[in-house]
Protein backbone atom coordinates (compact mmCIF):
# COMPACT_ATOMS: atom_id res chain seq x y z
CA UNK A 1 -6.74 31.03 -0.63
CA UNK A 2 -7.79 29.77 2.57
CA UNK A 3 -6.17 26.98 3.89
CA UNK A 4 -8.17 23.55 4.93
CA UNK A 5 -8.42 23.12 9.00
CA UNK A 6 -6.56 20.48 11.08
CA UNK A 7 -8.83 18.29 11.81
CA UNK A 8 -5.88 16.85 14.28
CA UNK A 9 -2.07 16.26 14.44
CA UNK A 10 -0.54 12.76 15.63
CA UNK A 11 3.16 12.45 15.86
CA UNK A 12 3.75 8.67 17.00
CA UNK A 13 7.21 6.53 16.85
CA UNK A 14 6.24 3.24 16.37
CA UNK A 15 9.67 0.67 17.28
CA UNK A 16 9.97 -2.77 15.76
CA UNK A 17 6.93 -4.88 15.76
CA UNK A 18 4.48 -2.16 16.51
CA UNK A 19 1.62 -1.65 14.49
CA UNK A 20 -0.66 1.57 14.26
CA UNK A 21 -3.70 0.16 12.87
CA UNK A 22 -6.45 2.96 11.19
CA UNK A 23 -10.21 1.39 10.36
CA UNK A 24 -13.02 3.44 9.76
CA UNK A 25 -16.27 2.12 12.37
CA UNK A 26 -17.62 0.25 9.18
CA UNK A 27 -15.15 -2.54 9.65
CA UNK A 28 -16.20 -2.66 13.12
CA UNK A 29 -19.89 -2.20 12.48
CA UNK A 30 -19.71 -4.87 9.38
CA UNK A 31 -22.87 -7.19 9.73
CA UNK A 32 -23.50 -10.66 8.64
CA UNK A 33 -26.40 -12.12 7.20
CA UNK A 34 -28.06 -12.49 10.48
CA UNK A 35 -27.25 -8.74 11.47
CA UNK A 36 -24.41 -9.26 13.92
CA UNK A 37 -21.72 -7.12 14.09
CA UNK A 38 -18.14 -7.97 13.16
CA UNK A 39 -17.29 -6.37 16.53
CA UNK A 40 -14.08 -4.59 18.20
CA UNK A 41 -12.88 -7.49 20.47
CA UNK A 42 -12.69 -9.90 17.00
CA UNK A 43 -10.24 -6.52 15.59
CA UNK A 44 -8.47 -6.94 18.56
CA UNK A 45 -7.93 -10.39 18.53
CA UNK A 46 -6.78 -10.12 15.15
CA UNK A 47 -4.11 -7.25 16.01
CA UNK A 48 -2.74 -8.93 18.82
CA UNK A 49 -2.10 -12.58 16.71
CA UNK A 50 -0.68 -10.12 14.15
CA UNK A 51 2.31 -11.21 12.03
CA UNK A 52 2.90 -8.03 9.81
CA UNK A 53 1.11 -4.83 8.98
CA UNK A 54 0.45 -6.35 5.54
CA UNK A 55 -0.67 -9.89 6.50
CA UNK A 56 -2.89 -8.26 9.15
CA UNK A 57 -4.49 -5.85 6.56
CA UNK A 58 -5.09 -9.46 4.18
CA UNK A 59 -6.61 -10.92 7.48
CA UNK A 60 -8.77 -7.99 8.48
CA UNK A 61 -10.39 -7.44 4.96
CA UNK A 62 -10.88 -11.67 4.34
CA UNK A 63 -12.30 -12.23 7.73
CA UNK A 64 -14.62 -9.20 7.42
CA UNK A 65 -15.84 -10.15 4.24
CA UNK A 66 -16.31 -13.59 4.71
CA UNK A 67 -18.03 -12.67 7.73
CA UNK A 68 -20.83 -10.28 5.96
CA UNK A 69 -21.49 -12.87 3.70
CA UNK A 70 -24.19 -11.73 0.72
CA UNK A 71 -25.18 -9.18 3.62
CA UNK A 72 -25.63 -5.83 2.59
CA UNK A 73 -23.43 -2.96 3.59
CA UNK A 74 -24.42 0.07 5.52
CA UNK A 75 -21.17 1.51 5.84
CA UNK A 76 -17.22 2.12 4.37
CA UNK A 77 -14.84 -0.31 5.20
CA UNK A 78 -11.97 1.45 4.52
């Protein structure tokens, strides 16, 4: 059997406090009602107030969907 290809190799140390943070673009692109996008600079605000890689991940996914509202979704937000 043929194995699957890399689609890319990452070796990272991350020291204490860091935080690798992974979001697919539908986070980003996440609209509200009004068709605004959640944005990159608001993900970046929230990563660097972050207290925790769990209370960050709470934070991201509540502000995101309070954000697009009854909107609908175009994309993953993984």
């Amino acid at each position: 059997p043929e194995a699957d290809p890399m689609l890319g190799l990452l070796e990272l140390k991350l020291g204490p406090g860091e935080i690798l943070l992974l979001t697919t673009d539908g986070v980003e692109e996440s609209r509200d009602p009004e068709g605004r996008e959640f944005g990159r600079g608001r993900l970046l605000a929230m990563l660097a107030s972050a207290l925790g890689a769990a209370a960050l991940a709470r934070s991201i996914e509540g502000t995101v969907f309070v954000h697009a509202g009854d909107a609908p979704q175009h994309d993953d937000l993984t």
